[in-house]
Every structure is written in C-alpha cells, then in structure tokens.
Protein backbone atom coordinates (compact mmCIF):
# COMPACT_ATOMS: atom_id res chain seq x y z
CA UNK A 1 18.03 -42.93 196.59
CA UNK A 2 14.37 -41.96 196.69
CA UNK A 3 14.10 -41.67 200.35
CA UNK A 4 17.08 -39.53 200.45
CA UNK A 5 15.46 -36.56 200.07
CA UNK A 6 14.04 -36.84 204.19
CA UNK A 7 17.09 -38.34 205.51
CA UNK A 8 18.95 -35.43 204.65
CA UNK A 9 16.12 -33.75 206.99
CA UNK A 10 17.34 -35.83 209.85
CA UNK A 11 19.67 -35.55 212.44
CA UNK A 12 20.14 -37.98 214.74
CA UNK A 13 21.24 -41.87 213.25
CA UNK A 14 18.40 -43.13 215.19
CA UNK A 15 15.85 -41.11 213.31
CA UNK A 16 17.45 -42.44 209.88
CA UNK A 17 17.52 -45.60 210.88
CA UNK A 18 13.76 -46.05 211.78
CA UNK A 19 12.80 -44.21 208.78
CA UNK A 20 14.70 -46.52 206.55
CA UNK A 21 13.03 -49.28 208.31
CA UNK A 22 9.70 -47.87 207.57
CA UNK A 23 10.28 -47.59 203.83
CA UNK A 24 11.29 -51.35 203.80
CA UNK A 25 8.39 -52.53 205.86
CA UNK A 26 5.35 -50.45 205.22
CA UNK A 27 4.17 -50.60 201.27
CA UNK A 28 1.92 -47.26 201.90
CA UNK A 29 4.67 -45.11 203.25
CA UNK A 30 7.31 -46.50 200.46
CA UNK A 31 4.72 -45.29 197.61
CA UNK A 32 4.32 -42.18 199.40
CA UNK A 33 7.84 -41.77 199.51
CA UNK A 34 8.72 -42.41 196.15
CA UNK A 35 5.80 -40.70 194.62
CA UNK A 36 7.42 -37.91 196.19
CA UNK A 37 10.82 -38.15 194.78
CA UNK A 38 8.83 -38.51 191.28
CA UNK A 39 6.75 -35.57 191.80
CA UNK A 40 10.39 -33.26 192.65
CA UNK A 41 11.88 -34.81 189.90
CA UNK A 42 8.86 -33.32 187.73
CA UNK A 43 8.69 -30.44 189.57
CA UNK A 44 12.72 -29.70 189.02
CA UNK A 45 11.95 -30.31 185.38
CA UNK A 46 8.91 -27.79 184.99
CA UNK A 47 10.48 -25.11 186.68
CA UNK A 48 13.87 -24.74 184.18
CA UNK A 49 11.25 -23.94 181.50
CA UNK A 50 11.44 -20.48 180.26
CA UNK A 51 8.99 -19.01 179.45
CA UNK A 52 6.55 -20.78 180.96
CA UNK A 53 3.20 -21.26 179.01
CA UNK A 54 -0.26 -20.63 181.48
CA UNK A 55 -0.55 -24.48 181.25
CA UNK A 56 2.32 -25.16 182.55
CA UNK A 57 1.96 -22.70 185.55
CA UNK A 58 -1.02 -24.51 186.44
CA UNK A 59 0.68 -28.33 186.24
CA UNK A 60 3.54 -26.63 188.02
CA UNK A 61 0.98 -25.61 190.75
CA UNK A 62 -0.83 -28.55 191.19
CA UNK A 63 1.85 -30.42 191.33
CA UNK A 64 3.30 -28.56 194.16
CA UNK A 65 0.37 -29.21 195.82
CA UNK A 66 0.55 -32.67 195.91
CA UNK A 67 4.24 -33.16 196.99
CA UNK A 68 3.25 -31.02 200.07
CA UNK A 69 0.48 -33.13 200.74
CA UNK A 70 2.66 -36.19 200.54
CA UNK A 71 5.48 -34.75 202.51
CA UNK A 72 3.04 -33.63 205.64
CA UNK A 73 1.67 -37.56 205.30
CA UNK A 74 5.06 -38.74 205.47
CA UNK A 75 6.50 -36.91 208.51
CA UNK A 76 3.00 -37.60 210.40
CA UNK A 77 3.60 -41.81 209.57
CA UNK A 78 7.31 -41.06 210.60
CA UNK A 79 6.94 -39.40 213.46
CA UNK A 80 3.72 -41.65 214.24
CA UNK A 81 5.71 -44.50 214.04
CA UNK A 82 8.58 -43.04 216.25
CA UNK A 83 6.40 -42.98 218.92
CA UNK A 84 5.55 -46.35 218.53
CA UNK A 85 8.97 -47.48 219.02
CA UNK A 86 9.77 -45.69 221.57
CA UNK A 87 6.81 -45.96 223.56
CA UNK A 88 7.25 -49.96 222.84
C-alpha cells in the first residue's frame, strides 16, 4: 500500500482516516504520495549497491532530495487539510 508508508507515521485513527480520504479525493496529493513510495522503492534499491560508482552517488543524492521535498508537501496538504476539517 503506497500510502502506507505515512500511516505508519500516525497515531491517532482519526488522523489515518482523513489521510486516506485525502489520497482518494485529491489527484495532486495521491501522485505526490505515490511518487513517493516510487522514489523509496528506488532509493532502497540504489543503496544495496556495493560499491557504489560516483554516478550513482549522485542519482542516489538527488533522489533523496526529491522524496524529502515530496514528504514536507505531503504533511503540509495533510495537516492543511486537517485543519480544514476540523475547523469545518
């Protein structure tokens, strides 16, 4: 399960519940999710190779980069949208 990954990062039932919702309902956050999960699944990969080549340091990196980006736009939509709900 691609969203996995975050709901493991939640506590309360509430929380998983309104982030599943999200990811059913909001196209941008579901490609943001699941780009994630692909960019792990890469990054997993990359990082069993021994040794690594400069090249592959560098994908490594950049990749990296890009998951974090995703996962700080993902909790800011989450916890943007909690607010919502709550507030509403």
């Amino acid at each position: 399960m691609k969203k996995g990954l975050f709901l493991k990062e939640l506590t309360s039932e509430e929380d998983k519940k309104l982030f599943t919702e999200l990811y059913e309902n909001d196209e941008t956050f579901k490609e943001w999710v699941d780009r994630h999960y692909e960019l792990n699944v890469k990054v997993d990969k990359l990082e069993k190779h021994n040794p690594m080549s400069h090249s592959l340091e560098m994908e490594l990196e950049a990749l990296k980069k890009e998951k974090l980006k995703l996962k700080d736009l993902i909790w800011a939509k989450f916890n943007e949208y909690k607010k919502q709900k709550v507030a509403g």
